[in-house]
PDB file of N, CA and C in Angstrom:
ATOM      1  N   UNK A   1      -2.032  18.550  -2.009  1.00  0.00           N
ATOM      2  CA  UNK A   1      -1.497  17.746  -0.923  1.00  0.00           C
ATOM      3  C   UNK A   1      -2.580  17.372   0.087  1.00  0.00           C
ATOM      4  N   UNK A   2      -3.369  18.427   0.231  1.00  0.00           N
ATOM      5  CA  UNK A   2      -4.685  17.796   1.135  1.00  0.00           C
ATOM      6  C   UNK A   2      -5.745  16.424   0.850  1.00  0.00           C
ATOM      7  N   UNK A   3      -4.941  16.498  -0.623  1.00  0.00           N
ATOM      8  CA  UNK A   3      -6.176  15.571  -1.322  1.00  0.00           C
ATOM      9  C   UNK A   3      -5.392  13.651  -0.810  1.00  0.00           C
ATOM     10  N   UNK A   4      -4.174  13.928  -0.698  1.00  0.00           N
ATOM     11  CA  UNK A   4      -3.640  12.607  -0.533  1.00  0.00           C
ATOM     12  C   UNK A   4      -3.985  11.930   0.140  1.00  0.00           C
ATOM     13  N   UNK A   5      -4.493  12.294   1.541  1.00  0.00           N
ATOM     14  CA  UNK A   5      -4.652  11.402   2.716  1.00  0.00           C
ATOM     15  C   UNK A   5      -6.282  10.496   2.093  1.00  0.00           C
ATOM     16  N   UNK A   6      -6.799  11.506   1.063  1.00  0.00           N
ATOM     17  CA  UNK A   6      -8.052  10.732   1.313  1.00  0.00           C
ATOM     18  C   UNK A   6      -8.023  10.319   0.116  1.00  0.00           C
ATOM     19  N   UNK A   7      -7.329  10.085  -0.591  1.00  0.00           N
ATOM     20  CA  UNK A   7      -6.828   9.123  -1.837  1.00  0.00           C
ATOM     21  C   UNK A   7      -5.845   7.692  -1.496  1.00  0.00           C
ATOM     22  N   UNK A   8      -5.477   7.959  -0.173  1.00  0.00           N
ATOM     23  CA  UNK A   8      -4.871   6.604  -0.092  1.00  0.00           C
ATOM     24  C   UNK A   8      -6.091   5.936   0.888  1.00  0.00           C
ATOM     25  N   UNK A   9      -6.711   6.578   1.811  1.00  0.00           N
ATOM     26  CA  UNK A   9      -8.165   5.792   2.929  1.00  0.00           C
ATOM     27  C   UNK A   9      -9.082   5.187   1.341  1.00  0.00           C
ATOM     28  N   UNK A  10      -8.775   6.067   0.657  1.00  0.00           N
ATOM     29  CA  UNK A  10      -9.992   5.355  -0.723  1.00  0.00           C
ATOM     30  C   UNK A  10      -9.732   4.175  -1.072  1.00  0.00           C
ATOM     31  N   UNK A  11      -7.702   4.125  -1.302  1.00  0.00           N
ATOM     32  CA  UNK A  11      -7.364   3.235  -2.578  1.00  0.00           C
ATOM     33  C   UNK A  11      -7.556   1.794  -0.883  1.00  0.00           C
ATOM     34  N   UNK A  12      -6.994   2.185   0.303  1.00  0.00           N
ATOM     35  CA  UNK A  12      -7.081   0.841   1.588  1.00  0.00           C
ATOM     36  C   UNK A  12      -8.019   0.608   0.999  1.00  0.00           C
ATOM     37  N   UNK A  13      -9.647   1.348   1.418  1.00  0.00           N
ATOM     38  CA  UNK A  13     -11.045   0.658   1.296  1.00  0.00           C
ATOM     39  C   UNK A  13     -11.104  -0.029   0.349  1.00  0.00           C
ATOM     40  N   UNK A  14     -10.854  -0.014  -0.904  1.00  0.00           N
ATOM     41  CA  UNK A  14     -10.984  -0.409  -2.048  1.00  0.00           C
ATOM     42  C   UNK A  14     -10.537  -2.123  -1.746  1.00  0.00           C
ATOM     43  N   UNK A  15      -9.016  -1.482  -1.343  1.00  0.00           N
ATOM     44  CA  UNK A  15      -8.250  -2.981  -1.388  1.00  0.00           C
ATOM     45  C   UNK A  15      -8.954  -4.059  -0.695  1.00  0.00           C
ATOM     46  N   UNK A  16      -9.246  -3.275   0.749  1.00  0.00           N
ATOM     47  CA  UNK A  16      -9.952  -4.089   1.475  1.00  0.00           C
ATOM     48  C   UNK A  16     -11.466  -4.666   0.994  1.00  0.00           C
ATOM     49  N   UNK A  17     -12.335  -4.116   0.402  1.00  0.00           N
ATOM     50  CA  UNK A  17     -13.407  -4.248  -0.305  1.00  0.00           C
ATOM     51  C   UNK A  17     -13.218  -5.641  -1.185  1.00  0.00           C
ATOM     52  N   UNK A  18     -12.143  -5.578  -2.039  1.00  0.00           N
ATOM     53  CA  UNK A  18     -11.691  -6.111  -3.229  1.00  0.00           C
ATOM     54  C   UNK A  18     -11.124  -7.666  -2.429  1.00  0.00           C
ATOM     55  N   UNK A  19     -10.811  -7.576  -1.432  1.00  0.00           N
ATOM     56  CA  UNK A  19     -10.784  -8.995  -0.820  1.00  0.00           C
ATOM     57  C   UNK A  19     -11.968  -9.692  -0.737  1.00  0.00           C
ATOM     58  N   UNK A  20     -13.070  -9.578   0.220  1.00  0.00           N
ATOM     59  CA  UNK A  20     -14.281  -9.895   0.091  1.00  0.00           C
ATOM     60  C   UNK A  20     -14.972  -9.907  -0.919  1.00  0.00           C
ATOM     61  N   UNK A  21     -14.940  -9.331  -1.992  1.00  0.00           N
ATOM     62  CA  UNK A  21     -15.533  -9.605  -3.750  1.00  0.00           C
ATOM     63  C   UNK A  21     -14.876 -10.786  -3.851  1.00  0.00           C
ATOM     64  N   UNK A  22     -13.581 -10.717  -3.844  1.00  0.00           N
ATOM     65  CA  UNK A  22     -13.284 -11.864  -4.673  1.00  0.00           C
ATOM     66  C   UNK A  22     -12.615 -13.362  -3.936  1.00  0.00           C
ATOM     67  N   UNK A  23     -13.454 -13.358  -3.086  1.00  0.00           N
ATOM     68  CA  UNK A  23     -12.932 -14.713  -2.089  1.00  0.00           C
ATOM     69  C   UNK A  23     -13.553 -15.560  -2.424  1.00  0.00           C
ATOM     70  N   UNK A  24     -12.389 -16.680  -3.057  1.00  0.00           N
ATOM     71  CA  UNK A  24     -13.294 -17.699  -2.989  1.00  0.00           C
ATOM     72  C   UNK A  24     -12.799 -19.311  -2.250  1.00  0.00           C
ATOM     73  N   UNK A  25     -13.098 -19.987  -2.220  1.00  0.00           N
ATOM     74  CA  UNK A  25     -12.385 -21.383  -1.522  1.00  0.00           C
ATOM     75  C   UNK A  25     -10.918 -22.016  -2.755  1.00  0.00           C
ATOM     76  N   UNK A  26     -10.555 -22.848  -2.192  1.00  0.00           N
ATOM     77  CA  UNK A  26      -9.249 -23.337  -2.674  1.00  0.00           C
ATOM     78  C   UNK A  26      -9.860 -23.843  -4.402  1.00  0.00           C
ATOM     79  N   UNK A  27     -11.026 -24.589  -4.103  1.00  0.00           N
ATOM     80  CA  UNK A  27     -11.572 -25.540  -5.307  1.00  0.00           C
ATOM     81  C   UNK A  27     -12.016 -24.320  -6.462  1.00  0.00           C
ATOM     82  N   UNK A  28     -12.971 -23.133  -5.387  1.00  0.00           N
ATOM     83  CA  UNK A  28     -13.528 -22.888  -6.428  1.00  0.00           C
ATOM     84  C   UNK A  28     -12.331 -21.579  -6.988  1.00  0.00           C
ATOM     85  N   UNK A  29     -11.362 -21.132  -6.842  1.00  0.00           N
ATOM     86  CA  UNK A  29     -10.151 -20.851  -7.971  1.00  0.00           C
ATOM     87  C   UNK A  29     -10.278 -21.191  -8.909  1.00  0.00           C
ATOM     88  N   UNK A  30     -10.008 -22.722  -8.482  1.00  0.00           N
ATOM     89  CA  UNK A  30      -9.218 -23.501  -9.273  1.00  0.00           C
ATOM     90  C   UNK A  30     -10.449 -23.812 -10.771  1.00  0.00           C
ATOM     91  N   UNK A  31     -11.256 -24.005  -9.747  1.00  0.00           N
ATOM     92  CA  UNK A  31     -12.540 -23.833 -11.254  1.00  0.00           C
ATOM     93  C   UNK A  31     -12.685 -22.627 -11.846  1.00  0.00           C
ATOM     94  N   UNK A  32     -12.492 -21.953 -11.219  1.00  0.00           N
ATOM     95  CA  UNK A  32     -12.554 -20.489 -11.817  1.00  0.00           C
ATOM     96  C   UNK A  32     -11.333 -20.176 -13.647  1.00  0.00           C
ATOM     97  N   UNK A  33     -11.036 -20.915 -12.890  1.00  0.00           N
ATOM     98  CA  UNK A  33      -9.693 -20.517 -13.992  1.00  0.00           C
ATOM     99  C   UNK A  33      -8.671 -19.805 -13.783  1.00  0.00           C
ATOM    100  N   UNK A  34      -8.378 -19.622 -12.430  1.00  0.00           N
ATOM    101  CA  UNK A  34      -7.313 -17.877 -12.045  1.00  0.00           C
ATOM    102  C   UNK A  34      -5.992 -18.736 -11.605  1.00  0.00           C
ATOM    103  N   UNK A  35      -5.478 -17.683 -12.353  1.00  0.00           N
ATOM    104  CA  UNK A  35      -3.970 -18.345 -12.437  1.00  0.00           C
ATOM    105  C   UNK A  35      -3.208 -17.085 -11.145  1.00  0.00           C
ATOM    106  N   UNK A  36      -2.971 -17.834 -10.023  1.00  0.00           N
ATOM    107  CA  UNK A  36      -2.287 -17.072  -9.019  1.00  0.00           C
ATOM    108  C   UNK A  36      -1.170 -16.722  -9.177  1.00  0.00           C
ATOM    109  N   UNK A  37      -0.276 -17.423  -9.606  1.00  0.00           N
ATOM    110  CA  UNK A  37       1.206 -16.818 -10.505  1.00  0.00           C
ATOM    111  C   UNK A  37       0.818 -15.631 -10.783  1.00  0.00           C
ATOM    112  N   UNK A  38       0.245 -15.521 -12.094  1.00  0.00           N
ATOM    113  CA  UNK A  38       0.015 -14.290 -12.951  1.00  0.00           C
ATOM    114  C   UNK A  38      -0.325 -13.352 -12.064  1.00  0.00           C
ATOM    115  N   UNK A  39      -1.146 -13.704 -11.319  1.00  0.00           N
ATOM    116  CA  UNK A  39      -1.959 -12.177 -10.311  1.00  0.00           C
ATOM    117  C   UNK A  39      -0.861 -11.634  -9.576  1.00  0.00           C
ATOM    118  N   UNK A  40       0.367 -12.933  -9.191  1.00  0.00           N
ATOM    119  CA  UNK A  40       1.336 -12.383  -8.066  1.00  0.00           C
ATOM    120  C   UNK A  40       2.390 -11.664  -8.860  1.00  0.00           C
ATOM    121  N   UNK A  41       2.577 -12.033 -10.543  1.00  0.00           N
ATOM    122  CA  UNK A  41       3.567 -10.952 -10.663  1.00  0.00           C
ATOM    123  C   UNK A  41       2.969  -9.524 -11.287  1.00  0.00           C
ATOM    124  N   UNK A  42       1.801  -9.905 -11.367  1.00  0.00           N
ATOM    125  CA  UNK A  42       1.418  -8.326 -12.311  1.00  0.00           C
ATOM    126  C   UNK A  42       1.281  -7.081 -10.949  1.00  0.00           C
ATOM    127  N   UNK A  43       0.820  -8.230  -9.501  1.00  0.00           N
ATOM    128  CA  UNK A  43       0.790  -7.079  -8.523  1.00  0.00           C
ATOM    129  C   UNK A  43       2.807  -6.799  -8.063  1.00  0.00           C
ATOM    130  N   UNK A  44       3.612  -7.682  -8.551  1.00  0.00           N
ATOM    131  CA  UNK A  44       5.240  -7.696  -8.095  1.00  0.00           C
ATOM    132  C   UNK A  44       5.373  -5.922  -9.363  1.00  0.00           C
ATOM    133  N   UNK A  45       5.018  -6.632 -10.220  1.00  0.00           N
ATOM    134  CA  UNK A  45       5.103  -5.643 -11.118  1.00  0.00           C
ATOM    135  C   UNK A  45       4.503  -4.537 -10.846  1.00  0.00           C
ATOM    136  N   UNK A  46       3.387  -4.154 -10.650  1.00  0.00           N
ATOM    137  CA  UNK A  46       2.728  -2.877 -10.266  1.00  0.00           C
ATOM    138  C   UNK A  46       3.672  -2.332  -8.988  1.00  0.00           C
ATOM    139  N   UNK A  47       4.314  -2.893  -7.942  1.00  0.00           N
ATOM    140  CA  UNK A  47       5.017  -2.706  -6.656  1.00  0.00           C
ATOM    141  C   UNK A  47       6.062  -2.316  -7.648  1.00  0.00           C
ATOM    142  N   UNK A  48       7.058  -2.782  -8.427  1.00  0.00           N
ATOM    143  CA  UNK A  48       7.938  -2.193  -9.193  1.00  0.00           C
ATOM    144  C   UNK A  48       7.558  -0.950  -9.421  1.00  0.00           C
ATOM    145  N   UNK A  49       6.617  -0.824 -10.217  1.00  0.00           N
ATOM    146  CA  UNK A  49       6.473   0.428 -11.033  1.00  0.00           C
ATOM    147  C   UNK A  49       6.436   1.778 -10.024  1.00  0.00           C
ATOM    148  N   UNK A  50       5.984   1.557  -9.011  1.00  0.00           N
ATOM    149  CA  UNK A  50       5.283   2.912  -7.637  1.00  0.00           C
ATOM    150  C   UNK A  50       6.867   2.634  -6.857  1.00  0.00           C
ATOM    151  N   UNK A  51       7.593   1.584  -6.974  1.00  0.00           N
ATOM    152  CA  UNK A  51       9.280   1.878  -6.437  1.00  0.00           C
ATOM    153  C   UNK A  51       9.941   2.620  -7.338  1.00  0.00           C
ATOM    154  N   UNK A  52       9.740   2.965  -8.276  1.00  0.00           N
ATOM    155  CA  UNK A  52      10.597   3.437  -9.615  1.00  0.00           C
ATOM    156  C   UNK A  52      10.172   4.794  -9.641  1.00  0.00           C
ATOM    157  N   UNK A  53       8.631   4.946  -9.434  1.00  0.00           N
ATOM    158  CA  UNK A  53       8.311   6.461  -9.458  1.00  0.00           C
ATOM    159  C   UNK A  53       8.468   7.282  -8.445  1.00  0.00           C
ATOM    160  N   UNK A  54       8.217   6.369  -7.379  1.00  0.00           N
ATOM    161  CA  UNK A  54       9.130   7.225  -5.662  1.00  0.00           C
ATOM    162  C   UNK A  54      10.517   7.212  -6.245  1.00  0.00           C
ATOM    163  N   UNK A  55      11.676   6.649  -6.810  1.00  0.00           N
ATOM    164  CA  UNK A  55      12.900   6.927  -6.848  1.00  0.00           C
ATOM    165  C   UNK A  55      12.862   7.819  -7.803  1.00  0.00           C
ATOM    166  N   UNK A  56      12.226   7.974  -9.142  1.00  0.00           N
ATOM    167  CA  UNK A  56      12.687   9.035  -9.451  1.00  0.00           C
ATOM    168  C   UNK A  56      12.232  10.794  -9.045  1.00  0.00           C
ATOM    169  N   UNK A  57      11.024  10.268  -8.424  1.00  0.00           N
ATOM    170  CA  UNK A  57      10.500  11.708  -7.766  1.00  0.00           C
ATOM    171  C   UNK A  57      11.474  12.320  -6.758  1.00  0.00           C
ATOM    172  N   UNK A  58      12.292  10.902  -5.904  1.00  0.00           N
ATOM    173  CA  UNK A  58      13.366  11.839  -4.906  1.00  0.00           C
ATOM    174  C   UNK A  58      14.557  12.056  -5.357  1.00  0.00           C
ATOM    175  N   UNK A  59      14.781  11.224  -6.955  1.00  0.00           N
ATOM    176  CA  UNK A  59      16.325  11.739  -6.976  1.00  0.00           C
ATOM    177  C   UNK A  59      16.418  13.438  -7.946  1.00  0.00           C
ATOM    178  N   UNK A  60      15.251  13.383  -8.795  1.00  0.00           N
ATOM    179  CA  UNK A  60      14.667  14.787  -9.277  1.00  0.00           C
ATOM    180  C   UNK A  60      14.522  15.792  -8.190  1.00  0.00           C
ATOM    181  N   UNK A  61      14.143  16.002  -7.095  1.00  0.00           N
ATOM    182  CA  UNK A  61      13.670  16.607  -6.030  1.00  0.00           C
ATOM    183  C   UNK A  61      15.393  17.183  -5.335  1.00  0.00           C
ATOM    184  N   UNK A  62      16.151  15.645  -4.956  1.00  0.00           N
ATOM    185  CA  UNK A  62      17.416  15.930  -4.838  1.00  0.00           C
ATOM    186  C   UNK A  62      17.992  16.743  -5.070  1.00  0.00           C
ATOM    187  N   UNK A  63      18.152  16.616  -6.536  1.00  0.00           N
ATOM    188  CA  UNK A  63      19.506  17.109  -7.818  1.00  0.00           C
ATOM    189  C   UNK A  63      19.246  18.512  -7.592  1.00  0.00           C
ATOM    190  N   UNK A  64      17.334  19.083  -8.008  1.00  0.00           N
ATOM    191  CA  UNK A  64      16.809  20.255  -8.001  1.00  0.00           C
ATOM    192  C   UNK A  64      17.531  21.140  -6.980  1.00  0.00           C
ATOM    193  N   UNK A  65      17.116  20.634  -5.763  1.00  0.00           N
ATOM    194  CA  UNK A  65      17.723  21.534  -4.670  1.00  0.00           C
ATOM    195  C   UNK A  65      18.996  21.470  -4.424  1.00  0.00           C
ATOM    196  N   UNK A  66      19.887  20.448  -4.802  1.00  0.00           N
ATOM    197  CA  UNK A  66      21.308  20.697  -5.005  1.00  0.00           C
ATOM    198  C   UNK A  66      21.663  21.685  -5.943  1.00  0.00           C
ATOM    199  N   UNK A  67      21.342  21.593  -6.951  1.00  0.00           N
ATOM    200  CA  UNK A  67      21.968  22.867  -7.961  1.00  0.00           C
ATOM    201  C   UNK A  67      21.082  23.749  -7.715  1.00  0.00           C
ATOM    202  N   UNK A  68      20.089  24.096  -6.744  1.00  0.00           N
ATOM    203  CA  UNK A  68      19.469  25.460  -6.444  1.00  0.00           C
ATOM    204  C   UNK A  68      20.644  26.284  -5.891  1.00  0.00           C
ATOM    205  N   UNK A  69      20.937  24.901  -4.666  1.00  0.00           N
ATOM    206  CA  UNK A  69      22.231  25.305  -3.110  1.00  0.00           C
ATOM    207  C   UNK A  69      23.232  25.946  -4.445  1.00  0.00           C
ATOM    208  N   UNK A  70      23.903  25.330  -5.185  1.00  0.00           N
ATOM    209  CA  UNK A  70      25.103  25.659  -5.882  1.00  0.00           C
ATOM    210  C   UNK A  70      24.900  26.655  -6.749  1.00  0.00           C
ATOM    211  N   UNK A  71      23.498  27.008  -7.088  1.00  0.00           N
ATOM    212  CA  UNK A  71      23.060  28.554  -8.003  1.00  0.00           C
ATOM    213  C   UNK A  71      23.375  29.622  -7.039  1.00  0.00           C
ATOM    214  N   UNK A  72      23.048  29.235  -6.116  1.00  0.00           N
ATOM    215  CA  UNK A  72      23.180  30.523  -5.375  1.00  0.00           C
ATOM    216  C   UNK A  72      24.602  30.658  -4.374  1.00  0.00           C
ATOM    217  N   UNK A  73      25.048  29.448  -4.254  1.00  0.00           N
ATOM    218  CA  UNK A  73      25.866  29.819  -3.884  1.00  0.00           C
ATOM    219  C   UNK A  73      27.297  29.059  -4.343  1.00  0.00           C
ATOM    220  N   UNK A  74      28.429  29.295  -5.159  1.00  0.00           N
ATOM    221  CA  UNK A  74      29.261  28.944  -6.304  1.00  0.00           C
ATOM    222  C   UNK A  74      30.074  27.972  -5.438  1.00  0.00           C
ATOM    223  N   UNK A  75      30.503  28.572  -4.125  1.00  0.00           N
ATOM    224  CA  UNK A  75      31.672  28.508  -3.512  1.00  0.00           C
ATOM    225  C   UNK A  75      31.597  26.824  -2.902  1.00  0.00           C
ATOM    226  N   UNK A  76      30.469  26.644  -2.350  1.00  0.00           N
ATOM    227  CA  UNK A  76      29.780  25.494  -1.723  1.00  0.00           C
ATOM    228  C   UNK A  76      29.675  24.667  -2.750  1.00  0.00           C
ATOM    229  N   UNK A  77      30.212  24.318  -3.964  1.00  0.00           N
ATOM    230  CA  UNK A  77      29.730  23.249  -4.834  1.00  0.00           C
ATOM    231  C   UNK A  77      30.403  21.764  -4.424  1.00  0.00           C
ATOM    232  N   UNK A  78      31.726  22.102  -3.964  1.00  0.00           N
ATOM    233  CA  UNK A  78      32.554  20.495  -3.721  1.00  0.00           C
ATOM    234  C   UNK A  78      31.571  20.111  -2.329  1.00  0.00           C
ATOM    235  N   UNK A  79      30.861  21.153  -1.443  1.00  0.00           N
ATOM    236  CA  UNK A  79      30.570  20.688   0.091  1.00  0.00           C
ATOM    237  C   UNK A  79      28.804  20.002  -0.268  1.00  0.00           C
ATOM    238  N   UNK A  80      28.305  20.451  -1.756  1.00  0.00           N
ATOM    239  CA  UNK A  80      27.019  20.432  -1.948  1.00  0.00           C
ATOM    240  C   UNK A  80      27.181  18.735  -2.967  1.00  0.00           C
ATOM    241  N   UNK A  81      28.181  18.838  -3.595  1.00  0.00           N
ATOM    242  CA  UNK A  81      28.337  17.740  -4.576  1.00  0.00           C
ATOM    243  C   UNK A  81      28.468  16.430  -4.217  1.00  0.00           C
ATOM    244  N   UNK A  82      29.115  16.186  -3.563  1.00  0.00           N
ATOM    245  CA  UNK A  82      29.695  14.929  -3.127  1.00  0.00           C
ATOM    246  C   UNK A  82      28.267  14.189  -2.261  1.00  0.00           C
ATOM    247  N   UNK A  83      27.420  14.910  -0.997  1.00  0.00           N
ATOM    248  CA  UNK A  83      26.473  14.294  -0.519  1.00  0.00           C
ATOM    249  C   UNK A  83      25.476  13.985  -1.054  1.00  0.00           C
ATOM    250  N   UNK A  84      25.220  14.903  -2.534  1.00  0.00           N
ATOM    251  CA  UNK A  84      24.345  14.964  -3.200  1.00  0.00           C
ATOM    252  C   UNK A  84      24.279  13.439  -4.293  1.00  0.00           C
ATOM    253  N   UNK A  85      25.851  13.217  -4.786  1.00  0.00           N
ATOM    254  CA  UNK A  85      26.121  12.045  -5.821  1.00  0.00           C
ATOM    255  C   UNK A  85      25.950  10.845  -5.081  1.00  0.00           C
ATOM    256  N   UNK A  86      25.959  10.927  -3.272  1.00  0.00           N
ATOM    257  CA  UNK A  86      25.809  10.032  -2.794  1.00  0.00           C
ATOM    258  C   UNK A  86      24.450   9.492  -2.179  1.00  0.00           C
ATOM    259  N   UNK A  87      23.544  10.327  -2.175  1.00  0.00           N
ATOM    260  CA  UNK A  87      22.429  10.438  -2.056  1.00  0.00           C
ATOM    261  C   UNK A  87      21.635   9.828  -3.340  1.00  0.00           C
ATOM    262  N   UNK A  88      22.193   9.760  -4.260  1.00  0.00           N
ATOM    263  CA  UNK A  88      21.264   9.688  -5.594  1.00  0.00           C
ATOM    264  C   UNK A  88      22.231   9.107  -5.479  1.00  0.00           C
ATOM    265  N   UNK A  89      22.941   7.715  -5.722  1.00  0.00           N
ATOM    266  CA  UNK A  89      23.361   6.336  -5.652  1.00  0.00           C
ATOM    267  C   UNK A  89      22.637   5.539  -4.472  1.00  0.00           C
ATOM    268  N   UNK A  90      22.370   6.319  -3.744  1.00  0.00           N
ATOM    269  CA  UNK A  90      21.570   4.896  -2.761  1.00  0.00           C
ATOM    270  C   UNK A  90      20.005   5.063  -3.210  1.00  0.00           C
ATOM    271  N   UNK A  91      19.410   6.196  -3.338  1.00  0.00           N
ATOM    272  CA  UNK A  91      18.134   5.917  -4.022  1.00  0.00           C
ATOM    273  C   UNK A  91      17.821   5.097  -4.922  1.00  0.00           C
ATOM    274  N   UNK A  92      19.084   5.098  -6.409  1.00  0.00           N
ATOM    275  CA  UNK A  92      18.951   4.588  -6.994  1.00  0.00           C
ATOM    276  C   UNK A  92      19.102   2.870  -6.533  1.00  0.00           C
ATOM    277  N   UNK A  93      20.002   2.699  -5.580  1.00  0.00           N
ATOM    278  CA  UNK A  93      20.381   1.274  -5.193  1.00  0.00           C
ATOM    279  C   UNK A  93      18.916   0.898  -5.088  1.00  0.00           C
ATOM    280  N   UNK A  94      18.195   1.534  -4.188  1.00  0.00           N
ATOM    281  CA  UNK A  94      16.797   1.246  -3.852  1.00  0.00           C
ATOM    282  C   UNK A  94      15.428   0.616  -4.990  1.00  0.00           C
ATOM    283  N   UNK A  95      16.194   1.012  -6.290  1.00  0.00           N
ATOM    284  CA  UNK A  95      14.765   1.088  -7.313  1.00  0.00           C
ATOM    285  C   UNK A  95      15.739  -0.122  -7.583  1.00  0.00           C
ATOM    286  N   UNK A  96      17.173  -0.572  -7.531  1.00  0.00           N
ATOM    287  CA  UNK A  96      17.604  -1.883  -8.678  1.00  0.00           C
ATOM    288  C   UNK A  96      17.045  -3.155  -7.440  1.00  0.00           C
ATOM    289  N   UNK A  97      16.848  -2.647  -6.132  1.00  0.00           N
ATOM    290  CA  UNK A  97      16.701  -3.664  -4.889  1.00  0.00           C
ATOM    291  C   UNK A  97      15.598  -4.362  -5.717  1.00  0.00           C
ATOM    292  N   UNK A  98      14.468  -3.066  -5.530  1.00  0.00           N
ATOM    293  CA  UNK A  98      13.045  -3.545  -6.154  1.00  0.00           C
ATOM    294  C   UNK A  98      12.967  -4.079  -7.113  1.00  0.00           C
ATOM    295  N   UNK A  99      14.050  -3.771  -8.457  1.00  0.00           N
ATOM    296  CA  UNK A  99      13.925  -4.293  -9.556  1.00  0.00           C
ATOM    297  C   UNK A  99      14.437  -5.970  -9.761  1.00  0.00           C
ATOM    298  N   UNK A 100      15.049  -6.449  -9.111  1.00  0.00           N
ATOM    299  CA  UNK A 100      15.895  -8.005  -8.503  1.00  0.00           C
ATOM    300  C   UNK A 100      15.063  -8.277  -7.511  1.00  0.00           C
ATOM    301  N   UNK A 101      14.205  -7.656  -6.843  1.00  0.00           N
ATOM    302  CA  UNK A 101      13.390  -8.255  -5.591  1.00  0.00           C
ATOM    303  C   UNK A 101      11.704  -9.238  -6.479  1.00  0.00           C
ATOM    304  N   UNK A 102      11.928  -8.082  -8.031  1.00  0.00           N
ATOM    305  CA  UNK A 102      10.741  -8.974  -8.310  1.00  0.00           C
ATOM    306  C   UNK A 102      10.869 -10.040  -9.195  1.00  0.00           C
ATOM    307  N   UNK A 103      12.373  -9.694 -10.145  1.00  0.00           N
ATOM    308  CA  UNK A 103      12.462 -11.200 -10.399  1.00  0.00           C
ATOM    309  C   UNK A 103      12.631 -12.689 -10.064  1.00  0.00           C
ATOM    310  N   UNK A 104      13.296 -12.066  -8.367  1.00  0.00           N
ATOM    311  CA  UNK A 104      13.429 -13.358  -7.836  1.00  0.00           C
ATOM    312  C   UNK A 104      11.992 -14.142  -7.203  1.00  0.00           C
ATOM    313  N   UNK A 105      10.948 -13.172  -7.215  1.00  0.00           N
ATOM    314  CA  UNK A 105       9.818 -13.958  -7.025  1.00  0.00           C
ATOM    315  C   UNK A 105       9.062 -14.724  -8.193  1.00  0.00           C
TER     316      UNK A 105
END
């Protein structure tokens, strides 16, 4: 966990880096050959993929500690269940948002 903070200052620099490499004027794109479509959905797509793996990391994380609560304790299952099924329906709402957010681009 210590390592994160300086794995995401890496991946900014990078990004930011990666602007200035690759700037170029309107014309010279277009000579280039780069198809901006393509770049915009493979990065829509990559944004998919890191929405899908945050949802399933929290609805796994969820469930876990719900049926920990209900291992240990039997009685609490209707008071543990219900917030829990509702919790993991809106996460999930969250990954189909992303998943319709990139086709419509």
């Amino acid at each position: 966990m210590k390592k994160l903070p300086l794995i995401f200052s890496f991946l900014v620099l990078v990004g930011l880096v990666a602007q200035q490499a690759f700037a170029q004027t309107g014309e010279g794109a277009a000579a280039a050959g780069l198809n901006t479509v393509a770049i915009k959905y493979i990065a829509y797509f990559f944004a998919l993929g890191i929405a899908v793996f945050g949802g399933t990391q929290a609805q796994s994380k969820a469930a876990s500690v719900a049926l920990e609560g209900i291992a240990r304790n039997p009685a609490a299952a209707d008071k543990i269940q219900t917030p829990m099924i509702l919790g993991l329906a809106l996460m999930e709402s969250l990954v189909i948002f992303a998943l319709i957010s990139t086709f419509l681009v």
